[in-house]
C-alpha atoms as a PDB file:
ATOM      1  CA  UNK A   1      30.807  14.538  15.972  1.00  0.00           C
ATOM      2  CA  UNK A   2      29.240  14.757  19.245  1.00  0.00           C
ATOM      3  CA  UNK A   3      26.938  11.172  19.334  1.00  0.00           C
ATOM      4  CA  UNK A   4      25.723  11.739  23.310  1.00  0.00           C
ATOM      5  CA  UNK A   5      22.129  12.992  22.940  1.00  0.00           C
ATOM      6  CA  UNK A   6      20.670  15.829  24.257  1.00  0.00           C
ATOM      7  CA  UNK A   7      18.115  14.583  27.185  1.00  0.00           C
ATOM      8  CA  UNK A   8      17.627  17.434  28.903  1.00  0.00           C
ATOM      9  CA  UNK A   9      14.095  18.561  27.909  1.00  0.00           C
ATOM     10  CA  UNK A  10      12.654  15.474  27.468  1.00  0.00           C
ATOM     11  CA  UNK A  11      13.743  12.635  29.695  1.00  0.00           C
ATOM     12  CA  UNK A  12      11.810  11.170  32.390  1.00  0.00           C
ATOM     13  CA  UNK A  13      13.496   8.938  35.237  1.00  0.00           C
ATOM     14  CA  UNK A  14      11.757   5.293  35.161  1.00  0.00           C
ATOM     15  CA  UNK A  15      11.436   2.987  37.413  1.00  0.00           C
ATOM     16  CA  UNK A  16      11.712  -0.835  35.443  1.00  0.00           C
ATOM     17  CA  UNK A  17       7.787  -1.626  35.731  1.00  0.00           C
ATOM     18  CA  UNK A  18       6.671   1.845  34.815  1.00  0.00           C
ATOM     19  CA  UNK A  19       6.423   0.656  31.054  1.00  0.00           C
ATOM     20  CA  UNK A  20       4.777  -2.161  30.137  1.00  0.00           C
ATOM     21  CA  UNK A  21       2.440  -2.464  33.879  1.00  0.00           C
ATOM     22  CA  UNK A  22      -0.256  -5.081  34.511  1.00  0.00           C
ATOM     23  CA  UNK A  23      -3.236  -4.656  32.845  1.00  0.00           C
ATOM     24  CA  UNK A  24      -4.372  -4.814  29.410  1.00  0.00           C
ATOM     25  CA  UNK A  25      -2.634  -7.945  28.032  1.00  0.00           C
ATOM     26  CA  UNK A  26       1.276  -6.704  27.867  1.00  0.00           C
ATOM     27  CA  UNK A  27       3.117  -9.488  27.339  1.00  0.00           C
ATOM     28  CA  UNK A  28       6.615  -7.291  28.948  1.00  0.00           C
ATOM     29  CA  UNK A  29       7.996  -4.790  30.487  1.00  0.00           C
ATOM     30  CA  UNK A  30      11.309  -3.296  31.189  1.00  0.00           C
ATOM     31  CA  UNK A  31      13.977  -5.192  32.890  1.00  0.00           C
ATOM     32  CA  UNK A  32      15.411  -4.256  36.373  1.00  0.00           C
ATOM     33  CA  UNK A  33      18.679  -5.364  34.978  1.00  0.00           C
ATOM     34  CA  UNK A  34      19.765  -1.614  34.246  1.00  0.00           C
ATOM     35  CA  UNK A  35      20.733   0.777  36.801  1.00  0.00           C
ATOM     36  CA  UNK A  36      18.135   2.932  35.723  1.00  0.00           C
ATOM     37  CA  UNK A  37      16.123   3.555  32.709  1.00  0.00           C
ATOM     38  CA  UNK A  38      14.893   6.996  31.259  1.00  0.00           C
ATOM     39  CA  UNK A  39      11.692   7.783  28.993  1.00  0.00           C
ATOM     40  CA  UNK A  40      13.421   9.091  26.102  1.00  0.00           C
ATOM     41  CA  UNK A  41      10.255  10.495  23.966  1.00  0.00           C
ATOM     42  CA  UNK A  42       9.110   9.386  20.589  1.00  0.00           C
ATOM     43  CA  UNK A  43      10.454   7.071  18.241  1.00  0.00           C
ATOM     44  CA  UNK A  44      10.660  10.479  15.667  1.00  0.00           C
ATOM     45  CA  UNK A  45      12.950  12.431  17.696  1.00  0.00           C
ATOM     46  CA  UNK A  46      15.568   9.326  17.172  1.00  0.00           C
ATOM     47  CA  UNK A  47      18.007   8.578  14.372  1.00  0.00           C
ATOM     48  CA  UNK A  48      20.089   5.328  13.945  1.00  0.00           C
ATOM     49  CA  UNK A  49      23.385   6.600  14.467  1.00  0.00           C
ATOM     50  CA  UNK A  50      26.253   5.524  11.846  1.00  0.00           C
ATOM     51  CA  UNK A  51      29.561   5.249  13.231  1.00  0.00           C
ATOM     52  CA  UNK A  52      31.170   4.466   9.905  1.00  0.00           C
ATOM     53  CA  UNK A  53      30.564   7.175   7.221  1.00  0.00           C
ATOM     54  CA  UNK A  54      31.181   6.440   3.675  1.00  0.00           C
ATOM     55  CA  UNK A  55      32.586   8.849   1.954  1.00  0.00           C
ATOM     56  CA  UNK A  56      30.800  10.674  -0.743  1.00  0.00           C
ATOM     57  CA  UNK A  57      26.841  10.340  -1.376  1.00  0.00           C
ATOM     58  CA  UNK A  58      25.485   8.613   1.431  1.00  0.00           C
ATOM     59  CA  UNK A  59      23.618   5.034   0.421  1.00  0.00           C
ATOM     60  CA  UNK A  60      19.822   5.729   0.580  1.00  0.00           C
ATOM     61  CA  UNK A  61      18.784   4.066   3.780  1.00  0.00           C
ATOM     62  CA  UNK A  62      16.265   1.302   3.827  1.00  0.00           C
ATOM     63  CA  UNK A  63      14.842  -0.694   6.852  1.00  0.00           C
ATOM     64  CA  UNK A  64      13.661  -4.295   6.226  1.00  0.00           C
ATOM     65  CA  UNK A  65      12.266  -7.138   8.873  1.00  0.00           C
ATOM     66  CA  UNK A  66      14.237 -10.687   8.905  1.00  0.00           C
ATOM     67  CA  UNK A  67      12.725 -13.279   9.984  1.00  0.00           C
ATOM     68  CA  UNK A  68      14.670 -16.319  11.511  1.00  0.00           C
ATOM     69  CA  UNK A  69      12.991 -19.599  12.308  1.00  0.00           C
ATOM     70  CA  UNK A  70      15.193 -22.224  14.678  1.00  0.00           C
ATOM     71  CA  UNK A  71      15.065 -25.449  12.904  1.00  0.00           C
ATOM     72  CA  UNK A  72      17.173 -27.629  15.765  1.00  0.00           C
ATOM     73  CA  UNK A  73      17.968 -25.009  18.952  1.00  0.00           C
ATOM     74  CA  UNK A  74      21.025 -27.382  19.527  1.00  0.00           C
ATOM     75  CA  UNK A  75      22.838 -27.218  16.127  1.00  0.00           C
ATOM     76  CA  UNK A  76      22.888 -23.060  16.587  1.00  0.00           C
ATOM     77  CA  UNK A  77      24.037 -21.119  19.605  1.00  0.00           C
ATOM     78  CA  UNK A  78      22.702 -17.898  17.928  1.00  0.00           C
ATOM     79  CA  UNK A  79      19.038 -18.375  19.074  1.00  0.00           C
ATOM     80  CA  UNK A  80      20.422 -18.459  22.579  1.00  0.00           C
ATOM     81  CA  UNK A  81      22.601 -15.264  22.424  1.00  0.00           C
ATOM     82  CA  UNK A  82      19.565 -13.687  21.330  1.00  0.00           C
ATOM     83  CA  UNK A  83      17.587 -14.440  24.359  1.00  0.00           C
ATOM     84  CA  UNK A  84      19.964 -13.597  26.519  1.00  0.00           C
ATOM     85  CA  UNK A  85      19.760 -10.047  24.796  1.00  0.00           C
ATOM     86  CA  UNK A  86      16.278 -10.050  25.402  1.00  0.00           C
ATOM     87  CA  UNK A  87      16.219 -10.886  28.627  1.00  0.00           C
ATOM     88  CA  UNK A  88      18.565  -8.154  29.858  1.00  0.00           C
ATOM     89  CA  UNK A  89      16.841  -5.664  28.575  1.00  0.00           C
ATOM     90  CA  UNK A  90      12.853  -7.302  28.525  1.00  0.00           C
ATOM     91  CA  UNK A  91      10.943  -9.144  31.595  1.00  0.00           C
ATOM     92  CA  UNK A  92       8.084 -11.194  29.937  1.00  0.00           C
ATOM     93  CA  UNK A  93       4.909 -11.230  31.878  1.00  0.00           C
ATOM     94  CA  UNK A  94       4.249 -15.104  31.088  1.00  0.00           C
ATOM     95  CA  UNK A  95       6.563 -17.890  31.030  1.00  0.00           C
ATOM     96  CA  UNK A  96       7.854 -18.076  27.979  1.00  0.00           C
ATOM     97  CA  UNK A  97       9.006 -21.347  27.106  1.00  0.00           C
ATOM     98  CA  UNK A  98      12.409 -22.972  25.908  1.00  0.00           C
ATOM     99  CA  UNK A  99      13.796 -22.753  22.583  1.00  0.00           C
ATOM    100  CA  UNK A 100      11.972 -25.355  20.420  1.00  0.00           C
ATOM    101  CA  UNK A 101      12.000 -25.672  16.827  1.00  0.00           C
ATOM    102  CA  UNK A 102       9.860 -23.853  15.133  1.00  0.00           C
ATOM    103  CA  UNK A 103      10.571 -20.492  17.588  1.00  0.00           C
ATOM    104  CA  UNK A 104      10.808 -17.583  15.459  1.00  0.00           C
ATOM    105  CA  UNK A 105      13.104 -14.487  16.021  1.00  0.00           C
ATOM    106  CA  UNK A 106      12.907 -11.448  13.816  1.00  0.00           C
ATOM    107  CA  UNK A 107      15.069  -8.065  13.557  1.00  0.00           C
ATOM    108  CA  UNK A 108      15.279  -4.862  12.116  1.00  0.00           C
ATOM    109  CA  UNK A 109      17.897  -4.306   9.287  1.00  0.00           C
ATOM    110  CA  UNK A 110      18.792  -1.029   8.040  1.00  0.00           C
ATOM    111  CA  UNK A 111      20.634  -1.843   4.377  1.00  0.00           C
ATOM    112  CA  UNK A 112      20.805  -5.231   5.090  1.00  0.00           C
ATOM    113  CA  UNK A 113      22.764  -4.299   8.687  1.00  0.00           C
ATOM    114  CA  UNK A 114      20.643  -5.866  12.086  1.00  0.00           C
ATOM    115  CA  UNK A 115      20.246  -2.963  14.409  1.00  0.00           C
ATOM    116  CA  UNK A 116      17.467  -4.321  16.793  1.00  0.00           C
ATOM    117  CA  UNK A 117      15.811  -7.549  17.907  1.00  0.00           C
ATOM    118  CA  UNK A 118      12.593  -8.675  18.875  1.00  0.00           C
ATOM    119  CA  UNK A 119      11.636  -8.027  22.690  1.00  0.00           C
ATOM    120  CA  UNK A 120      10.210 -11.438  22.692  1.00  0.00           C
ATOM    121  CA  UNK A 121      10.621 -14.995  20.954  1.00  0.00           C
ATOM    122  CA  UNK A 122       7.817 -15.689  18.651  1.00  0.00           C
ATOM    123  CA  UNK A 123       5.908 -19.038  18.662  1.00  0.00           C
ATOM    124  CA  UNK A 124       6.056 -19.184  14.955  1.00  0.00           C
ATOM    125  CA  UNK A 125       5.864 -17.387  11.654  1.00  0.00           C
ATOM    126  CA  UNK A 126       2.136 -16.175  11.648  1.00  0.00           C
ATOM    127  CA  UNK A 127       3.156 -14.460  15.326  1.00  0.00           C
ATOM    128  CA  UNK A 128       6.024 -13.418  13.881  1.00  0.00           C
ATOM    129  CA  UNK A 129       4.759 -11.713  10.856  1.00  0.00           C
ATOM    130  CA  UNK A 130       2.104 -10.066  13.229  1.00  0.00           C
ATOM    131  CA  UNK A 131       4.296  -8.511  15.360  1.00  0.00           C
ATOM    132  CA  UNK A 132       6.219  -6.696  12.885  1.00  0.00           C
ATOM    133  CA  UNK A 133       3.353  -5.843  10.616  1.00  0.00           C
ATOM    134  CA  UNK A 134       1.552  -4.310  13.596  1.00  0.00           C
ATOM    135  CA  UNK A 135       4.856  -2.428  14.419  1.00  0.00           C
ATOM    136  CA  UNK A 136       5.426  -0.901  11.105  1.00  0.00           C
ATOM    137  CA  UNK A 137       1.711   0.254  11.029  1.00  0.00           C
ATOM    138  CA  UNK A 138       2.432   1.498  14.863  1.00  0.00           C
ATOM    139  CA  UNK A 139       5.420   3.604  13.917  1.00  0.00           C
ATOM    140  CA  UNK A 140       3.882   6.846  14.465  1.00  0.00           C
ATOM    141  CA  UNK A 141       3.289   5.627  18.078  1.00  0.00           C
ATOM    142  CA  UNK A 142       6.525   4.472  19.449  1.00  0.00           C
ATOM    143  CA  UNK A 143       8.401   5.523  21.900  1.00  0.00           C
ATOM    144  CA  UNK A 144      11.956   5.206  23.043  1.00  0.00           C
ATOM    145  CA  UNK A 145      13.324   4.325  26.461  1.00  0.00           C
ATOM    146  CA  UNK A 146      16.907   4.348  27.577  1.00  0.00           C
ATOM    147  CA  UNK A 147      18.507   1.960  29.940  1.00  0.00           C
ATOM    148  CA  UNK A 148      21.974   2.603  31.642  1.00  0.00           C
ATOM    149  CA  UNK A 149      24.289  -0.232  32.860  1.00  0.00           C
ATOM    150  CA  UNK A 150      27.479   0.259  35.618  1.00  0.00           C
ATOM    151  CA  UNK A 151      29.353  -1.131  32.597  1.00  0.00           C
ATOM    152  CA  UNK A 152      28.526   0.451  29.511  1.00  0.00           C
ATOM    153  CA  UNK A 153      29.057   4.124  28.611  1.00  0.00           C
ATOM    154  CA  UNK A 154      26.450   4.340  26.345  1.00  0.00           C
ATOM    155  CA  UNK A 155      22.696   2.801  27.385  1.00  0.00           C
ATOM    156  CA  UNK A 156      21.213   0.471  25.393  1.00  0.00           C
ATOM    157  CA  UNK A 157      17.613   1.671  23.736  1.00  0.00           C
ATOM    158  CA  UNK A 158      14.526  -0.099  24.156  1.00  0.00           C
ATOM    159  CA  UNK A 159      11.247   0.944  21.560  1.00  0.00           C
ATOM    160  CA  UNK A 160       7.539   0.546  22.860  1.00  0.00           C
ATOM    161  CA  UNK A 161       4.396   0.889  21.316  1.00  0.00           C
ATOM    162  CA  UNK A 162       1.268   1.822  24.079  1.00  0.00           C
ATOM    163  CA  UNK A 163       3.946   1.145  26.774  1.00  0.00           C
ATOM    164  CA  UNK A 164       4.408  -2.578  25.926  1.00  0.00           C
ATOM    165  CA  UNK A 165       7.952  -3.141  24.704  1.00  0.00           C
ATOM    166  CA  UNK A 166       8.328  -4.712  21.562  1.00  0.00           C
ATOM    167  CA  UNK A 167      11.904  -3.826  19.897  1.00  0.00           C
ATOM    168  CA  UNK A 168      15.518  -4.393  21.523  1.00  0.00           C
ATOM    169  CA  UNK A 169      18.408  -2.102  19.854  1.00  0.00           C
ATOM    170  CA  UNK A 170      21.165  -4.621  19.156  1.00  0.00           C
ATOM    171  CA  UNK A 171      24.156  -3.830  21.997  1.00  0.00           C
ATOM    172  CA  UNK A 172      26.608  -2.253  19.167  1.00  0.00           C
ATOM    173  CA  UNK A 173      23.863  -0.427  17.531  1.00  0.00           C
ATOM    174  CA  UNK A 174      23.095   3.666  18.916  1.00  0.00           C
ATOM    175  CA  UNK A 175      20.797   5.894  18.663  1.00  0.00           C
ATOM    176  CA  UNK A 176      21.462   9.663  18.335  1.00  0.00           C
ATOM    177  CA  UNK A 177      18.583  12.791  19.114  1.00  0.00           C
ATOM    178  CA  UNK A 178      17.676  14.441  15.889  1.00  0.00           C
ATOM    179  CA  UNK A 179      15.324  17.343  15.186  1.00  0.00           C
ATOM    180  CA  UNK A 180      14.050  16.112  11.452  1.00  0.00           C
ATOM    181  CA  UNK A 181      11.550  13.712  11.647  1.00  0.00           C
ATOM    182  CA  UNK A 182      11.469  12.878   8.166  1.00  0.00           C
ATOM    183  CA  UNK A 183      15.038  11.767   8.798  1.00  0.00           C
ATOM    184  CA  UNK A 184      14.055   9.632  12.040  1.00  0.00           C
ATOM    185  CA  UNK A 185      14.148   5.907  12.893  1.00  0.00           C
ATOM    186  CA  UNK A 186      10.613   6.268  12.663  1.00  0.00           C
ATOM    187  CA  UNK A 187       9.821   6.749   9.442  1.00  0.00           C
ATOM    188  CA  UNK A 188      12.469   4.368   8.439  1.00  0.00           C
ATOM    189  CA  UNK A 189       9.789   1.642  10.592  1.00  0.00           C
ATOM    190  CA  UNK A 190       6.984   3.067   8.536  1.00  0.00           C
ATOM    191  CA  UNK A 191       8.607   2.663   5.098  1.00  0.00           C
ATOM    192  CA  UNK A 192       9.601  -0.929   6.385  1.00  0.00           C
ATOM    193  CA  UNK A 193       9.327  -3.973   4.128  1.00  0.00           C
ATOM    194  CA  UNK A 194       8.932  -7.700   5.307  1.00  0.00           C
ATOM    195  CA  UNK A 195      11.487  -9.889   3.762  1.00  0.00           C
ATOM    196  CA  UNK A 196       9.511 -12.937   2.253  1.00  0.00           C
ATOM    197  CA  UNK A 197      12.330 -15.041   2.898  1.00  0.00           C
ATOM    198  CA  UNK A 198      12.381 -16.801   6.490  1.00  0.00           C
ATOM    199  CA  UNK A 199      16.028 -17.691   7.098  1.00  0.00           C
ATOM    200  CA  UNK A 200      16.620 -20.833   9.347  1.00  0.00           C
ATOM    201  CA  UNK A 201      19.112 -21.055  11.872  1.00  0.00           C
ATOM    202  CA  UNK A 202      20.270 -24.915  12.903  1.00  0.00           C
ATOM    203  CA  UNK A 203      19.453 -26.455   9.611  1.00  0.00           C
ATOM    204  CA  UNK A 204      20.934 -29.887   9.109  1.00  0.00           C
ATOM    205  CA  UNK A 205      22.397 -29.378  12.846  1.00  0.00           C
END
């Protein structure tokens, strides 16, 4: 199977500040990291892609939000990783500051299996909880941008809602082009539940 998708008709070249520009509050915008970056349409013309198929009937697909809160930043070198991720890929417009406890990260699990990140650390849970909530009720808005690094083959997808990036795809994680909507990453976002549960990362560190 073919997982390249098909640009051609819809793919606009960006330059990094071109999403996410002054004005109006954004909080980031697209990182000059990547050799270039190209507006890849709406979040409905996108499908997670599997690479591993099981075989038979396919498990019904489910996207939930996990919530991680860093209880010691010193006893966990995940919280780290995670900016760094964000930071290739993001550029916040404030200073954001270190890792302290009570930072909150959250991602996007499709059955139970991260595929994307938050663009930025959250303060704490309330922020936290906001930003997803207001991105599951945003799904019909978001939009897709692709960014292509001198060592990667495939680019690494960025989604934004009114131009203001606010979800990272994780770097093993691709998307693929797909002409059903009702079988998009989209509506996956828009049938998304909140897990209740905030995991900790650091705990007894």
């Amino acid at each position: 199977m073919n997982t390249r998708p098909d640009l051609s008709s819809r793919v606009v070249l960006l330059h990094p500040r071109s999403v996410g520009a002054p004005g109006g509050g954004e909080e980031a915008a697209l990182s000059g990291a990547a050799t270039h970056w190209l507006h890849a349409g709406p979040l409905s013309g996108w499908a997670w892609h599997e690479r591993r198929r099981s075989r038979g009937i396919a498990p019904r697909r489910e996207l939930s939000v996990v919530l991680t809160e860093v209880a010691d930043p010193r006893a966990s070198a995940v919280p780290g990783e995670w900016v760094r991720e964000q930071r290739l890929l993001v550029e916040p417009r404030h200073r954001v500051p270190a890792i302290a406890p009570g930072t909150v990260f959250w991602r996007l699990a499709i059955n139970r299996k991260p595929v994307a990140l938050c663009a930025l650390p959250c303060p704490n849970v309330r922020v936290a909880l906001g930003r997803a909530r207001r991105l599951i009720r945003g799904a019909a808005r978001l939009e897709v941008s692709l960014g292509f690094f001198a060592d990667r083959l495939e680019p690494r997808w960025v989604l934004h809602d009114g131009g203001v990036p606010v979800v990272i795809g994780l770097p093993t994680q691709a998307l693929v082009a797909t002409r059903e909507p009702e079988c998009s990453l989209a509506s996956l976002v828009a049938a998304a539940t909140v897990q209740s549960y905030v995991h900790r990362a650091g705990e007894g560190g």
